[in-house]
Protein backbone atom coordinates (compact mmCIF):
# COMPACT_ATOMS: atom_id res chain seq x y z
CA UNK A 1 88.29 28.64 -6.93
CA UNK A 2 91.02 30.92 -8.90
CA UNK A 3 91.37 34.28 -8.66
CA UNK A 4 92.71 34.66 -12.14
CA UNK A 5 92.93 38.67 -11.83
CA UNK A 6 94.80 37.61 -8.60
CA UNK A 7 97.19 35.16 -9.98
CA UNK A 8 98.03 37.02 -13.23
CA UNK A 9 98.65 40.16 -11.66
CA UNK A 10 101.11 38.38 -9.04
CA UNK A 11 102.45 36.69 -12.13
CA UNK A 12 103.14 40.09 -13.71
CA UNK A 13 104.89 41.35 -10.78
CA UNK A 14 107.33 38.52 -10.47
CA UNK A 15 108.05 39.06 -14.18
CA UNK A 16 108.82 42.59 -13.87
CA UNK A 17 111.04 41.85 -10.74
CA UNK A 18 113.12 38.93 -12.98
CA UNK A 19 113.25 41.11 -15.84
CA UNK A 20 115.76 38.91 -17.11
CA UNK A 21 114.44 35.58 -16.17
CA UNK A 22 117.74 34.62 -14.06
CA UNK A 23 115.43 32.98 -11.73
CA UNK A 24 115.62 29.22 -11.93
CA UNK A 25 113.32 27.74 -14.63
CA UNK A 26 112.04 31.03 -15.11
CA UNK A 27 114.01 31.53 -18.89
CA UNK A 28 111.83 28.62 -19.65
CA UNK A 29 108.29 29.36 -18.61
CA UNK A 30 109.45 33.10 -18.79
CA UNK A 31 106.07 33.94 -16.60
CA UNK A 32 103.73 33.08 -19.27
CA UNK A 33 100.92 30.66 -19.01
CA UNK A 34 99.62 28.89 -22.14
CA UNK A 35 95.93 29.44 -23.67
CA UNK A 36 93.64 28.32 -21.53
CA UNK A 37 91.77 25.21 -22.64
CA UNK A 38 88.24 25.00 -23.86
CA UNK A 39 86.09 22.75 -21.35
CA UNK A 40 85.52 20.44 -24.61
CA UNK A 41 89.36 19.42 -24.66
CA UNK A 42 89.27 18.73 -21.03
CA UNK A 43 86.40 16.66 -21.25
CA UNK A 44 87.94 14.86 -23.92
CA UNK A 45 90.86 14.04 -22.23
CA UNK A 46 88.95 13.04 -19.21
CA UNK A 47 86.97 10.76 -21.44
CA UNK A 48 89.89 9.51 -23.21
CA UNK A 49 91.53 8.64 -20.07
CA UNK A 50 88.42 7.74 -17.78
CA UNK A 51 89.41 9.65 -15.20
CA UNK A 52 87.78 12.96 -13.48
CA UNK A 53 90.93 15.89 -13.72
CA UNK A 54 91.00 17.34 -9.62
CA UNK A 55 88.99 20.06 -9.74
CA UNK A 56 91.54 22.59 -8.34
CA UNK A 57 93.38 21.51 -11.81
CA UNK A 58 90.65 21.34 -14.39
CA UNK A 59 89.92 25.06 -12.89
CA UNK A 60 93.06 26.36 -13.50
CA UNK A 61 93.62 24.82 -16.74
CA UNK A 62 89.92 26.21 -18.07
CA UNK A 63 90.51 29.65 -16.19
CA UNK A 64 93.74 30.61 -15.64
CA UNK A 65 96.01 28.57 -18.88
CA UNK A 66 97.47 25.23 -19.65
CA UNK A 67 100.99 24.75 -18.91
CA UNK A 68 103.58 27.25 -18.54
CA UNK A 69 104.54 29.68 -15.54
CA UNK A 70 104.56 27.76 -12.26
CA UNK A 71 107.66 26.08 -10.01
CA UNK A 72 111.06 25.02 -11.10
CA UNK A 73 110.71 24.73 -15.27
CA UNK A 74 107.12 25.56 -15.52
CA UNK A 75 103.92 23.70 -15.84
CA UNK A 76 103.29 21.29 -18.88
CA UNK A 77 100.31 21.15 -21.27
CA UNK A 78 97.56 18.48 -20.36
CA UNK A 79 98.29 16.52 -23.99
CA UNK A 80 101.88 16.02 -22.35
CA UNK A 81 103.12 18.19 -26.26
CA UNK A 82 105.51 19.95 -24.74
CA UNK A 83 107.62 16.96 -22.98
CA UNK A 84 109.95 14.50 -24.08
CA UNK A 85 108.17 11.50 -25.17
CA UNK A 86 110.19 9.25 -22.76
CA UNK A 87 108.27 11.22 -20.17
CA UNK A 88 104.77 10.83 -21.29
CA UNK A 89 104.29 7.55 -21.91
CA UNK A 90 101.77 8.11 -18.72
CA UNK A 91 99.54 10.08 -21.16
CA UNK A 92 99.30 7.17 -23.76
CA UNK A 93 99.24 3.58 -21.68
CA UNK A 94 95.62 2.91 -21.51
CA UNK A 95 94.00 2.74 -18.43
CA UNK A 96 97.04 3.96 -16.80
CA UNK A 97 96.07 7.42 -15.27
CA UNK A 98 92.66 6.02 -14.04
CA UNK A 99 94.38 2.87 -12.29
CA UNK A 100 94.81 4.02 -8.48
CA UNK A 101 97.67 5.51 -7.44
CA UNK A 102 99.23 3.06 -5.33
CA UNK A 103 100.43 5.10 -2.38
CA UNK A 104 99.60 7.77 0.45
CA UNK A 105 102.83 7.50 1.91
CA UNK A 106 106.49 8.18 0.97
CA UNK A 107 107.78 5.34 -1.14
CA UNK A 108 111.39 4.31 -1.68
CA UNK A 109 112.12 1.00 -1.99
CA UNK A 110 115.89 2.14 -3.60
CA UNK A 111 116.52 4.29 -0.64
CA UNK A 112 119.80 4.59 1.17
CA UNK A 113 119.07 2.51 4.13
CA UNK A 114 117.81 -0.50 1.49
CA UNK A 115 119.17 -3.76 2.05
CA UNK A 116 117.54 -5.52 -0.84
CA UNK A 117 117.10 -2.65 -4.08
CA UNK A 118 115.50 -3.35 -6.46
CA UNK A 119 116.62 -3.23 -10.66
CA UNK A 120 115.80 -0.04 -12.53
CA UNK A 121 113.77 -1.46 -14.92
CA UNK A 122 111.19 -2.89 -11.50
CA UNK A 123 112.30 0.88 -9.96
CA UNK A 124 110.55 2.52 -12.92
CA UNK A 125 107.63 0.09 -13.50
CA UNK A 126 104.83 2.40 -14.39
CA UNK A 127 102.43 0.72 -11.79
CA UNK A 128 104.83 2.55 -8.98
CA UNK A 129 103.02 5.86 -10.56
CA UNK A 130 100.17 4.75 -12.04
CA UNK A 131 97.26 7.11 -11.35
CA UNK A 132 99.58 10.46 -11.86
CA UNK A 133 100.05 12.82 -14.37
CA UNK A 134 103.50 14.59 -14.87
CA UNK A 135 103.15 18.23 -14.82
CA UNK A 136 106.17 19.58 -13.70
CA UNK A 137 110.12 19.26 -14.12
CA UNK A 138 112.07 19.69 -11.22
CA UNK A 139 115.32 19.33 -13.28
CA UNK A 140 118.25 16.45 -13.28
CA UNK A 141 115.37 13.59 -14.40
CA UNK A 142 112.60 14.47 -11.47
CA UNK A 143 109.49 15.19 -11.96
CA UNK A 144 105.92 16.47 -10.11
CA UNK A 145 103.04 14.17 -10.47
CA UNK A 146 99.35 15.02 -10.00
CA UNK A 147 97.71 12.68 -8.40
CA UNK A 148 94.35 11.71 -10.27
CA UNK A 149 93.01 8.40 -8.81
CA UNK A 150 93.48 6.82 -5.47
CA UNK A 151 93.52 7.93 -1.82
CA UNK A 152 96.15 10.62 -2.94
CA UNK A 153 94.27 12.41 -5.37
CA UNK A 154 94.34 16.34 -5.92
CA UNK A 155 97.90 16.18 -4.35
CA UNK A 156 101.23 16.93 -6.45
CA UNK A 157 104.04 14.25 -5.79
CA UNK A 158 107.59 14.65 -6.38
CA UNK A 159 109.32 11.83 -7.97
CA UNK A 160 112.70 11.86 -7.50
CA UNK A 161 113.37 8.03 -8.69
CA UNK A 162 116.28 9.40 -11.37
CA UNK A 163 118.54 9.97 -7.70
CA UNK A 164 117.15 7.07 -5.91
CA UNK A 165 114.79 9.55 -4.30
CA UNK A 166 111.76 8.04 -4.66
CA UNK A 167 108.22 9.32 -4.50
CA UNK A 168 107.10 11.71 -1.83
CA UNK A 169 104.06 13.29 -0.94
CA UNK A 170 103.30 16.92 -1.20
CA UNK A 171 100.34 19.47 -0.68
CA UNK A 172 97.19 19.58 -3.17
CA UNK A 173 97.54 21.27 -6.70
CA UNK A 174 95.84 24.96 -5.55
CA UNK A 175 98.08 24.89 -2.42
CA UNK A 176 101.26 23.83 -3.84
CA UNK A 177 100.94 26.11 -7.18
CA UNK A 178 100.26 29.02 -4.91
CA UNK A 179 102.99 27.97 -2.42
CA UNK A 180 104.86 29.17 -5.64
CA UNK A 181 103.62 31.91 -6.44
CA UNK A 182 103.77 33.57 -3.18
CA UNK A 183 107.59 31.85 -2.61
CA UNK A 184 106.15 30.30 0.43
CA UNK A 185 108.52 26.96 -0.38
């Protein structure tokens, strides 16, 4: 599913081309990936959670490393350690990530052409993302969610709720990291 010769070497070039790591995010994730994960933590998170990780996901995590270099600030680890705890309470609410997500279409209720908004506190209900797994920060309080039950799942959201963006669809996990990586955004 991964090349990971592939992907690291690509990885490697764009680190030697931002020497510096002046690309956004990049003085973050500074083009490293984290240690990949034995299968036996994946499985216990999958266990933990009741839910199956997409396979383009589990792969990379097992083959290629668990969190760091990827788009905007980097990817996180799958135990959520290296985000504020405000934004991993999706890691901890039982039964959470293996409720269905609830949409396949773009959703925002708060948009600007909303007569009848609704309150932050219903805007942020965790059942508007339950069934997703933050992996990514996009900066300014948005985030990318993985998709891991429902219609949707195996594709990375962006959830832009913090600007009254709402939730919108994007491509699957192996597509969108390697959309990326080859700066085909």
């Amino acid at each position: 599913m991964w090349d990971v010769t592939q992907v690291r070497d690509r990885l490697s070039g764009m680190a030697a081309a931002d020497a510096g790591c002046v690309v956004f995010g990049a003085s973050k994730h500074r083009y490293r990936f984290g240690a990949p994960l034995r299968e036996s933590a994946v499985i216990e998170f999958e266990q933990r959670h009741q839910v199956t990780l997409p396979e383009s996901y589990r792969a990379f995590l097992v083959g290629i490393g668990d969190g760091g270099a990827g788009p905007y600030y980097g990817l996180f680890r799958l135990d959520g350690s290296d985000i504020a705890e405000r934004d991993r309470e999706d890691r901890w609410v039982p039964g959470l990530l293996a409720t269905p997500f609830p949409h396949v279409t773009a959703w925002n209720p708060n948009g600007p052409d909303s007569l009848d908004r609704m309150s932050d506190e219903e805007y942020f209900a965790p059942e508007w993302v339950a069934g997703s797994l933050v992996i990514a920060e996009y900066g300014c309080g948005a985030f990318f969610r993985l998709i891991l039950s429902g219609p949707a799942r195996g594709q990375v959201w962006f959830d832009d709720r913090a600007s009254d963006g709402g939730l919108t669809p994007g491509p699957h996990f192996r597509d969108w990291y390697l959309g990326w990586l080859y700066d085909e955004n």
